[in-house]
PDB file of N, CA and C in Angstrom:
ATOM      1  N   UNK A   1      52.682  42.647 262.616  1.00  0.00           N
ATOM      2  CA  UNK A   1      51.351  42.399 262.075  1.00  0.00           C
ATOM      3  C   UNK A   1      51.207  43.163 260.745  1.00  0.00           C
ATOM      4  N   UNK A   2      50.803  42.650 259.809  1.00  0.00           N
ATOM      5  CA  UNK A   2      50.608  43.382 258.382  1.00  0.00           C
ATOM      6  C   UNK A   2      49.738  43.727 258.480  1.00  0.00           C
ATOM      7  N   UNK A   3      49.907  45.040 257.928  1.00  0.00           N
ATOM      8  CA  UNK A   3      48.293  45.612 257.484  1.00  0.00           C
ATOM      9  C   UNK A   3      47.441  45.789 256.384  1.00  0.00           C
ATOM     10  N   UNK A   4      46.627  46.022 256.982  1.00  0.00           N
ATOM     11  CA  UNK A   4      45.156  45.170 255.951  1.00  0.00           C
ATOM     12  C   UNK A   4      44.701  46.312 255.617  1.00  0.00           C
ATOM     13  N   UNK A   5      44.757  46.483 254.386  1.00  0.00           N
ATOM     14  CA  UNK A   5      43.819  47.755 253.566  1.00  0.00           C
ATOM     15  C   UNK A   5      42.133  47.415 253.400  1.00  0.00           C
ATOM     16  N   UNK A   6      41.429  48.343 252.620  1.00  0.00           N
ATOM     17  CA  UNK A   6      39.978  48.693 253.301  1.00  0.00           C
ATOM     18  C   UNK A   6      39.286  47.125 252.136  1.00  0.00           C
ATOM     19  N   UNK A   7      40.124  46.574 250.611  1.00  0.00           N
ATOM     20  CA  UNK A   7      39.473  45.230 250.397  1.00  0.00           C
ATOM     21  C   UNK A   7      39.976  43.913 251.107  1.00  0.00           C
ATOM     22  N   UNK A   8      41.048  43.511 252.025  1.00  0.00           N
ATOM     23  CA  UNK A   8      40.974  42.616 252.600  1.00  0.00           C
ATOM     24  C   UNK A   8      39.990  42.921 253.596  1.00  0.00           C
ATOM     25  N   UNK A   9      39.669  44.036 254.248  1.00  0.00           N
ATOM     26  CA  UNK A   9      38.797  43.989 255.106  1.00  0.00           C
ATOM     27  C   UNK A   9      37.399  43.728 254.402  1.00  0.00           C
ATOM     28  N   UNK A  10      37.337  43.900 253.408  1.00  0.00           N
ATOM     29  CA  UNK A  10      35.806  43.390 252.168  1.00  0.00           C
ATOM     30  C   UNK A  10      35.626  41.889 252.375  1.00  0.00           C
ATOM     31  N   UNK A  11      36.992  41.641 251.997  1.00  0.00           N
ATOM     32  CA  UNK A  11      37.021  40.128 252.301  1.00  0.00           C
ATOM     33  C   UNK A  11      36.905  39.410 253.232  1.00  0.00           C
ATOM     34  N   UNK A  12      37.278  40.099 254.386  1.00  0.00           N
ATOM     35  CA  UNK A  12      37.384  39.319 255.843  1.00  0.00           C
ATOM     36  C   UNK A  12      35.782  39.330 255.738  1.00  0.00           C
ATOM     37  N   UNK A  13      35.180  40.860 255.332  1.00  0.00           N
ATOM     38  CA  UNK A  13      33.828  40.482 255.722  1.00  0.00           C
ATOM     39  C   UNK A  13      33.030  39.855 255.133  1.00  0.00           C
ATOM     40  N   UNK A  14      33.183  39.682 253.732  1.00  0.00           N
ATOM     41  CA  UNK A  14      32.580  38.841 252.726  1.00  0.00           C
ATOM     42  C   UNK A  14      32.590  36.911 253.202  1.00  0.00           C
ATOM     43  N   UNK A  15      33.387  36.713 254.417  1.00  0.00           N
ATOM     44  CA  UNK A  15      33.268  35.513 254.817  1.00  0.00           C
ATOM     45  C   UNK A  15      31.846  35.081 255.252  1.00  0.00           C
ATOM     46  N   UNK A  16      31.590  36.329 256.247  1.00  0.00           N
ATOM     47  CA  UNK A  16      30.316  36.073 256.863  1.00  0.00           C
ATOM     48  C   UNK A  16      29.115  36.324 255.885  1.00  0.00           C
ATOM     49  N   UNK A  17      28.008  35.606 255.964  1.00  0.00           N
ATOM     50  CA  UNK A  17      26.990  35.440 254.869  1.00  0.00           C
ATOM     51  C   UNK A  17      25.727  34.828 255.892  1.00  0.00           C
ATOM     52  N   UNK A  18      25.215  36.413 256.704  1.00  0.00           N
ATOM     53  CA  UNK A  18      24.115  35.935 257.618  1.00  0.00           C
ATOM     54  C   UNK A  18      22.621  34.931 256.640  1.00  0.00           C
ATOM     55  N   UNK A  19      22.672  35.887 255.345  1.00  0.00           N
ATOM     56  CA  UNK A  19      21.627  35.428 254.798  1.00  0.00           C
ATOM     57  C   UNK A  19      21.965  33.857 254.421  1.00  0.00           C
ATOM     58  N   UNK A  20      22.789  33.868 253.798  1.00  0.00           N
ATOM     59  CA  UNK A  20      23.095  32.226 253.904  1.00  0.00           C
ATOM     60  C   UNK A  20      24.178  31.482 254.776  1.00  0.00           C
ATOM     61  N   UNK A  21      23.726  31.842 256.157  1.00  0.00           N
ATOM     62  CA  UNK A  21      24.244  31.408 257.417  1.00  0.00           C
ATOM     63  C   UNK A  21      25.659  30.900 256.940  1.00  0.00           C
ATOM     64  N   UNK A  22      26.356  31.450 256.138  1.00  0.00           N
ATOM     65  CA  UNK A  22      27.721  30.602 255.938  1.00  0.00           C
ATOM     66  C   UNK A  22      29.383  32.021 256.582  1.00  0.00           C
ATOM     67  N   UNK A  23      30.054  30.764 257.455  1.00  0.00           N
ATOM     68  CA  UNK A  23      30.956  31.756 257.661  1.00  0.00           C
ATOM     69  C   UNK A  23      31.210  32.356 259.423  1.00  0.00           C
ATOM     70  N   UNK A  24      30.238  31.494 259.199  1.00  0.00           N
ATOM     71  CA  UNK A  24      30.168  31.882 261.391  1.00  0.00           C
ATOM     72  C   UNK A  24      30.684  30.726 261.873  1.00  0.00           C
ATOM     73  N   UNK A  25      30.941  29.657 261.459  1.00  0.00           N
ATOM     74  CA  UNK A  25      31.439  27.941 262.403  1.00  0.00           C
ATOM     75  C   UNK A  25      32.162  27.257 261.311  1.00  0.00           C
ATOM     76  N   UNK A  26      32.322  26.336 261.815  1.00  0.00           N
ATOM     77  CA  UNK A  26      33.506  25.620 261.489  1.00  0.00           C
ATOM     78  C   UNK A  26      32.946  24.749 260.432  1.00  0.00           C
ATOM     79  N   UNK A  27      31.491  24.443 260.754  1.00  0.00           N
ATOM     80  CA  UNK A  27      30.254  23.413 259.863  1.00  0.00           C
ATOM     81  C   UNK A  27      30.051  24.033 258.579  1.00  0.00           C
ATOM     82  N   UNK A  28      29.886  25.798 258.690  1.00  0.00           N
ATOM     83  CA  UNK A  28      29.208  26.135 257.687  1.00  0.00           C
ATOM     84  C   UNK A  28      30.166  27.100 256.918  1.00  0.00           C
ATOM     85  N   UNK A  29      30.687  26.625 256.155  1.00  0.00           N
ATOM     86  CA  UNK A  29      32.420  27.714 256.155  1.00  0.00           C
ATOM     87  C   UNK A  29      31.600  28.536 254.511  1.00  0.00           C
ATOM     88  N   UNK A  30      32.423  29.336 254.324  1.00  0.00           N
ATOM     89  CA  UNK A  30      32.606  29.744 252.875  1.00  0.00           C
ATOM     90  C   UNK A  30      33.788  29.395 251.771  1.00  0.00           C
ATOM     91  N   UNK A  31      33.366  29.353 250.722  1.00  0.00           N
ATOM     92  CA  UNK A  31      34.743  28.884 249.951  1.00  0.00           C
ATOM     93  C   UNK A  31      35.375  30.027 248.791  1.00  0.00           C
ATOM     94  N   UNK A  32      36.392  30.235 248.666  1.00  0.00           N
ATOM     95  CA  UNK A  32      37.346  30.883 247.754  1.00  0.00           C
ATOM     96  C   UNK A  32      36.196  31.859 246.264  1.00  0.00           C
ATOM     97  N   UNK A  33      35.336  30.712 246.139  1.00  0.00           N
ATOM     98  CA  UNK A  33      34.595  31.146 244.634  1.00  0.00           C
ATOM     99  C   UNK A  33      33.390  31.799 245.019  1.00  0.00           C
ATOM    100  N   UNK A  34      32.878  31.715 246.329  1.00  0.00           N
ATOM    101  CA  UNK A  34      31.847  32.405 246.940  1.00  0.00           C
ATOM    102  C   UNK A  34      32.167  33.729 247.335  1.00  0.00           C
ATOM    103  N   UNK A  35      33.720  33.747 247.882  1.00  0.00           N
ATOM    104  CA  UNK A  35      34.377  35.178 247.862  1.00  0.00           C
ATOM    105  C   UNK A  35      34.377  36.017 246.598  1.00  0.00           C
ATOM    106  N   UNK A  36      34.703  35.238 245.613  1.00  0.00           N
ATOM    107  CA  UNK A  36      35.026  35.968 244.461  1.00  0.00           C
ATOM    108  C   UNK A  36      33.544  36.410 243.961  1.00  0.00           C
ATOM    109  N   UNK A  37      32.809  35.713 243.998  1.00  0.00           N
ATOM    110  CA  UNK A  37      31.214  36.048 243.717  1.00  0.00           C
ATOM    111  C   UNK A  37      30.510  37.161 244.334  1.00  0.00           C
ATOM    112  N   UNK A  38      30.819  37.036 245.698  1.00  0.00           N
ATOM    113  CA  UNK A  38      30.529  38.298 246.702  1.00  0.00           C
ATOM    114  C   UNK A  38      31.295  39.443 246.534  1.00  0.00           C
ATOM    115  N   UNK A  39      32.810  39.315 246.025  1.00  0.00           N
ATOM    116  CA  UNK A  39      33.488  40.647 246.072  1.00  0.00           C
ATOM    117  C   UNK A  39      33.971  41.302 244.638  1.00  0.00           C
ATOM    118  N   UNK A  40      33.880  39.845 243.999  1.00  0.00           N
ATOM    119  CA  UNK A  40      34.445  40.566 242.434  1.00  0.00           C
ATOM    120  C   UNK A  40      35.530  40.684 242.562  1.00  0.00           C
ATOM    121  N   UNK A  41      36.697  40.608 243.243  1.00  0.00           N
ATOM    122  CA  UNK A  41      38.173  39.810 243.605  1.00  0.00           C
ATOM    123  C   UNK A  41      39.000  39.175 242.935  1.00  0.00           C
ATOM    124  N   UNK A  42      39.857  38.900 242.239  1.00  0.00           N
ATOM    125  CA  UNK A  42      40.544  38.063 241.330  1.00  0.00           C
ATOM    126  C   UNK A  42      41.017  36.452 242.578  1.00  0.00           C
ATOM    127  N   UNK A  43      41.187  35.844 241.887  1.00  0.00           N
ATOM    128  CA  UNK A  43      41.317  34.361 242.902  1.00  0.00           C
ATOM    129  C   UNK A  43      43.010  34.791 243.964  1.00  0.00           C
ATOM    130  N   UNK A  44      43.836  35.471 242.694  1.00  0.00           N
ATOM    131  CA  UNK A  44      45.185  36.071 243.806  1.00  0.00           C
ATOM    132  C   UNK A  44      44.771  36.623 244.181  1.00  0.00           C
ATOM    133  N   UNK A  45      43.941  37.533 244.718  1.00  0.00           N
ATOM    134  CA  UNK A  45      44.044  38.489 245.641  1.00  0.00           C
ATOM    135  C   UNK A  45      43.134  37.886 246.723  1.00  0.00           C
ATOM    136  N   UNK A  46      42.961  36.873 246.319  1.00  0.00           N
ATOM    137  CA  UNK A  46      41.671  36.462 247.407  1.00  0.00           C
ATOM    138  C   UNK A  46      42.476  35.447 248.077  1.00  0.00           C
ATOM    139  N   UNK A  47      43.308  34.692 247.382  1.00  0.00           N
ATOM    140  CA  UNK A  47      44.503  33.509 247.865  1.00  0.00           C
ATOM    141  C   UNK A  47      45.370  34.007 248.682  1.00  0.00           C
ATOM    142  N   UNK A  48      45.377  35.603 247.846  1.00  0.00           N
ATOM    143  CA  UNK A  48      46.662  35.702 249.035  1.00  0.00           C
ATOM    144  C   UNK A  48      46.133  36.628 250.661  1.00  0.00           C
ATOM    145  N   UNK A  49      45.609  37.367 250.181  1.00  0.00           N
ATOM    146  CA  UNK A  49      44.607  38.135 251.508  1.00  0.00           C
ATOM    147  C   UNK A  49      44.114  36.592 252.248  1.00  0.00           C
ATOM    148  N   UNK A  50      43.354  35.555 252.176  1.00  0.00           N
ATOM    149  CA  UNK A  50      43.155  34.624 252.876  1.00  0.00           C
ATOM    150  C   UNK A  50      44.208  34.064 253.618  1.00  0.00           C
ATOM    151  N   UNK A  51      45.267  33.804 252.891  1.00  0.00           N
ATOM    152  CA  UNK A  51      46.442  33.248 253.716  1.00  0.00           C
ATOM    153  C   UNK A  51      47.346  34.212 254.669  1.00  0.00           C
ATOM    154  N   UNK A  52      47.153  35.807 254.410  1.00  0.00           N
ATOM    155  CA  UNK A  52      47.476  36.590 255.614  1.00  0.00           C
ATOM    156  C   UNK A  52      46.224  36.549 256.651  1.00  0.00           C
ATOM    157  N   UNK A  53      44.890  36.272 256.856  1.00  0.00           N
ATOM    158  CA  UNK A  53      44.098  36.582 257.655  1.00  0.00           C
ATOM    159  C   UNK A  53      43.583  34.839 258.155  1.00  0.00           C
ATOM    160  N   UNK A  54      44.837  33.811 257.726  1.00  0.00           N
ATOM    161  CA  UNK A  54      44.822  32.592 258.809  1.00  0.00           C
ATOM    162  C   UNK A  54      45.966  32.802 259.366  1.00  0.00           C
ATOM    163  N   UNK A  55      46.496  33.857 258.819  1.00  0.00           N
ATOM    164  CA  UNK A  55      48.482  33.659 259.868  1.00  0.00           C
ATOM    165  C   UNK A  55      47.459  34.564 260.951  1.00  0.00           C
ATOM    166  N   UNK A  56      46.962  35.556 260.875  1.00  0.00           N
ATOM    167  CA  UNK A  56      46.201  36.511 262.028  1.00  0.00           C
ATOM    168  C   UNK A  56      45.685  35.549 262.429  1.00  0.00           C
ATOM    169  N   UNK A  57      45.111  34.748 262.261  1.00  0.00           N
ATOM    170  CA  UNK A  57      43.754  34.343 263.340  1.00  0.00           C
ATOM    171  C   UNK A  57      42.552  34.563 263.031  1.00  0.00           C
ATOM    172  N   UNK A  58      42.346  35.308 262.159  1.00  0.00           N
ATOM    173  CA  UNK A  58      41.189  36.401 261.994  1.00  0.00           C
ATOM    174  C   UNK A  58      39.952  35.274 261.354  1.00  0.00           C
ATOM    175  N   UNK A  59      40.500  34.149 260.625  1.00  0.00           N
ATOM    176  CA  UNK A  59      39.504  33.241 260.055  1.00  0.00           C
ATOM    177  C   UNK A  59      40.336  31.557 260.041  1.00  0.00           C
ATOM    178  N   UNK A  60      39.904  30.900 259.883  1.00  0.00           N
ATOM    179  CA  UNK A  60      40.187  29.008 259.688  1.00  0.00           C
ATOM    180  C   UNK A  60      39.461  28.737 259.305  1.00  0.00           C
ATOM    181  N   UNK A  61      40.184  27.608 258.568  1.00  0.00           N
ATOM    182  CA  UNK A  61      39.594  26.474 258.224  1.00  0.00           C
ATOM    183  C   UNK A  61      38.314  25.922 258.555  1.00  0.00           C
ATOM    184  N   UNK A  62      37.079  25.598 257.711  1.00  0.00           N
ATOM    185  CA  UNK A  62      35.983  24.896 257.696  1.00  0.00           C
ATOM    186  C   UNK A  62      35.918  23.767 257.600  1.00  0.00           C
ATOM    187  N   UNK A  63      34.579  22.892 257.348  1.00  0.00           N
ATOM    188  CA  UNK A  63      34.455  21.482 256.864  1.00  0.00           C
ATOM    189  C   UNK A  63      34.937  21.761 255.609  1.00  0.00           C
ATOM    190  N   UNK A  64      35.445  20.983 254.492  1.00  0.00           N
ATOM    191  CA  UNK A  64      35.356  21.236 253.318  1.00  0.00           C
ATOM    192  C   UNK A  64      34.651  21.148 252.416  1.00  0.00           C
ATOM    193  N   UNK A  65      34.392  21.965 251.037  1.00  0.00           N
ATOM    194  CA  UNK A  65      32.791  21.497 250.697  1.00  0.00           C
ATOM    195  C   UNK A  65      33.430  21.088 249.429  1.00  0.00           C
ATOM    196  N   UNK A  66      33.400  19.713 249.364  1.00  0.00           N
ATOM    197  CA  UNK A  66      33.872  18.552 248.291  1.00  0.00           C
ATOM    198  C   UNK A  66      35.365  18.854 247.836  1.00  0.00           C
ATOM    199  N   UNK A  67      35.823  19.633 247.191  1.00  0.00           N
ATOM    200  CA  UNK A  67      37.269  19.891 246.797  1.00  0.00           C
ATOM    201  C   UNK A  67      37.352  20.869 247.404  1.00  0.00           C
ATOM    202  N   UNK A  68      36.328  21.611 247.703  1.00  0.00           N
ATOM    203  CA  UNK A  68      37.242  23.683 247.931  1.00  0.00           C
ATOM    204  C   UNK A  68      37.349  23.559 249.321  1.00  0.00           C
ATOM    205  N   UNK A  69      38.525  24.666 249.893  1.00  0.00           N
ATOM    206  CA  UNK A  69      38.517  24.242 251.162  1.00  0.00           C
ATOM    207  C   UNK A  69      37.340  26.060 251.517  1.00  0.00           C
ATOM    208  N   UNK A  70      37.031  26.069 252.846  1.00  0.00           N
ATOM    209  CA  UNK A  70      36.027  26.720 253.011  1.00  0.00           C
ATOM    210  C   UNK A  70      36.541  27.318 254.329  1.00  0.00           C
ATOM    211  N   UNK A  71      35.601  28.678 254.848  1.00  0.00           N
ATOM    212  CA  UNK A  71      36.956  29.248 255.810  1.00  0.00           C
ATOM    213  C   UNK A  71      35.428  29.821 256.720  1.00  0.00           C
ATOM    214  N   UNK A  72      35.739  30.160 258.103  1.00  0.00           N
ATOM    215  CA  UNK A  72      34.864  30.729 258.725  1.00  0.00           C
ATOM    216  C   UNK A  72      35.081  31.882 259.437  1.00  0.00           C
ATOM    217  N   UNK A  73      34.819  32.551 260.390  1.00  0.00           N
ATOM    218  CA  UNK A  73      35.737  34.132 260.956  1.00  0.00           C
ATOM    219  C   UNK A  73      35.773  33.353 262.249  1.00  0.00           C
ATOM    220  N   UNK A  74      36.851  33.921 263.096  1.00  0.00           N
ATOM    221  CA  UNK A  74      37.312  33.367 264.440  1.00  0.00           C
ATOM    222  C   UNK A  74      36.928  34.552 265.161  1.00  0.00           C
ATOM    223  N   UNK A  75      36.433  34.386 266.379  1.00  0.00           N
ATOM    224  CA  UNK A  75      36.278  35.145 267.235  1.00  0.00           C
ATOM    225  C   UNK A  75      37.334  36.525 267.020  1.00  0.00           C
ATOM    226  N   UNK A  76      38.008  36.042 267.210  1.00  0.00           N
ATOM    227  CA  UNK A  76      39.231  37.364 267.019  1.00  0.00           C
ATOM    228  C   UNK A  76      38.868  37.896 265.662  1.00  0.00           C
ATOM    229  N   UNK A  77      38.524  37.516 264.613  1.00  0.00           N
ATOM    230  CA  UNK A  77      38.167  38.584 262.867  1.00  0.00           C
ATOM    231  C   UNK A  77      36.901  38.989 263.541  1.00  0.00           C
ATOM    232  N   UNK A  78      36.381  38.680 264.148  1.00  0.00           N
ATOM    233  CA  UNK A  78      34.875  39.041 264.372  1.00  0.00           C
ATOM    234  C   UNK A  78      35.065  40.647 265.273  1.00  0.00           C
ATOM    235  N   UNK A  79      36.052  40.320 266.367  1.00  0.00           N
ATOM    236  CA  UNK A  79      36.217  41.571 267.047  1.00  0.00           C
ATOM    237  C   UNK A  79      36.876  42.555 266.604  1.00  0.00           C
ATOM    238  N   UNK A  80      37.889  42.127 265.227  1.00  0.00           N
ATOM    239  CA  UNK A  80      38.432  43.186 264.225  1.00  0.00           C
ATOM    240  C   UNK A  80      37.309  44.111 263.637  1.00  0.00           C
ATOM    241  N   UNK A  81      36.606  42.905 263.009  1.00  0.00           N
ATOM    242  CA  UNK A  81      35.628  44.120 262.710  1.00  0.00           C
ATOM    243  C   UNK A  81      34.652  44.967 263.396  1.00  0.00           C
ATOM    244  N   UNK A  82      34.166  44.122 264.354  1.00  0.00           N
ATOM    245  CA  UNK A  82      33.593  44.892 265.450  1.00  0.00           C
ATOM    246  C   UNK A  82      34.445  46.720 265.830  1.00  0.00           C
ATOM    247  N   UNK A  83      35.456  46.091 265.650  1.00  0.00           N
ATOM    248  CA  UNK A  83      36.533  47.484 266.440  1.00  0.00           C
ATOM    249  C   UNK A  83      36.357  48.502 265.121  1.00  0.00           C
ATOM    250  N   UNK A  84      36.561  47.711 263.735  1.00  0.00           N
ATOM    251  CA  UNK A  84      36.966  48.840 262.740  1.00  0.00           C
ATOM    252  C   UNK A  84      35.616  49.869 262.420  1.00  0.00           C
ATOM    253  N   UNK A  85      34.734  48.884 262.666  1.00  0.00           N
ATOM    254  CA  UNK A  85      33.366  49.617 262.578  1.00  0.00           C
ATOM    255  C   UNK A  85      32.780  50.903 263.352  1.00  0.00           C
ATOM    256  N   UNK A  86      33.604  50.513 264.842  1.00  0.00           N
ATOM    257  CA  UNK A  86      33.486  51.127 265.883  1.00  0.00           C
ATOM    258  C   UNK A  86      34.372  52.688 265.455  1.00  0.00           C
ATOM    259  N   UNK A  87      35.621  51.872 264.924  1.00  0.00           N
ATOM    260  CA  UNK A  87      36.570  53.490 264.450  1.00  0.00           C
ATOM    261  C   UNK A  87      35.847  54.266 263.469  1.00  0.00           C
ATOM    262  N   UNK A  88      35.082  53.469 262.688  1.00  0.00           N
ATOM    263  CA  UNK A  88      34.863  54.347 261.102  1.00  0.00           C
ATOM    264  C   UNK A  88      33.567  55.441 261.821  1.00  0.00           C
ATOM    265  N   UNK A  89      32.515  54.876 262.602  1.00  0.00           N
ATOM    266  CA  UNK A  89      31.271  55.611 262.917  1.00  0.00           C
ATOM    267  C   UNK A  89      31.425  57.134 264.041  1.00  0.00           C
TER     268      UNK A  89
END
């Protein structure tokens, strides 16, 4: 398992977007440029941190929103962070 330093974990969390419900289901995903907007991220580092945290599990694939593809957290990223939160406090 590779490990994930403290901005992929920005990123894993930057998926979820309670205020604009995006990032919890499969319906309402987030996309690549919404990451970069939320984290200030360069598109590689966001391309490539995304494609280690679908080999985890940690997030998939959404509906797509017109060209971009869009990603949501999987139960399992959800309990990552749940846990890391749990370690940091």
């Amino acid at each position: 398992m590779p490990n994930l330093n403290s901005n992929d974990y920005k990123i894993l969390q930057s998926i979820v977007d309670t205020k604009e419900n995006r990032g919890l289901s499969r319906g309402r995903g987030t996309t690549k440029k919404q990451i970069v907007d939320k984290t200030g991220f360069s598109y590689p580092k966001i391309y490539n941190t995304v494609k280690v945290l679908l080999e985890l599990g940690f997030i998939d694939y959404a509906v797509k929103k017109v060209r971009a593809d869009a990603f949501y957290i999987t139960t399992k990223g959800y309990e990552e962070l749940k846990e890391l939160k749990k370690n940091i406090l």
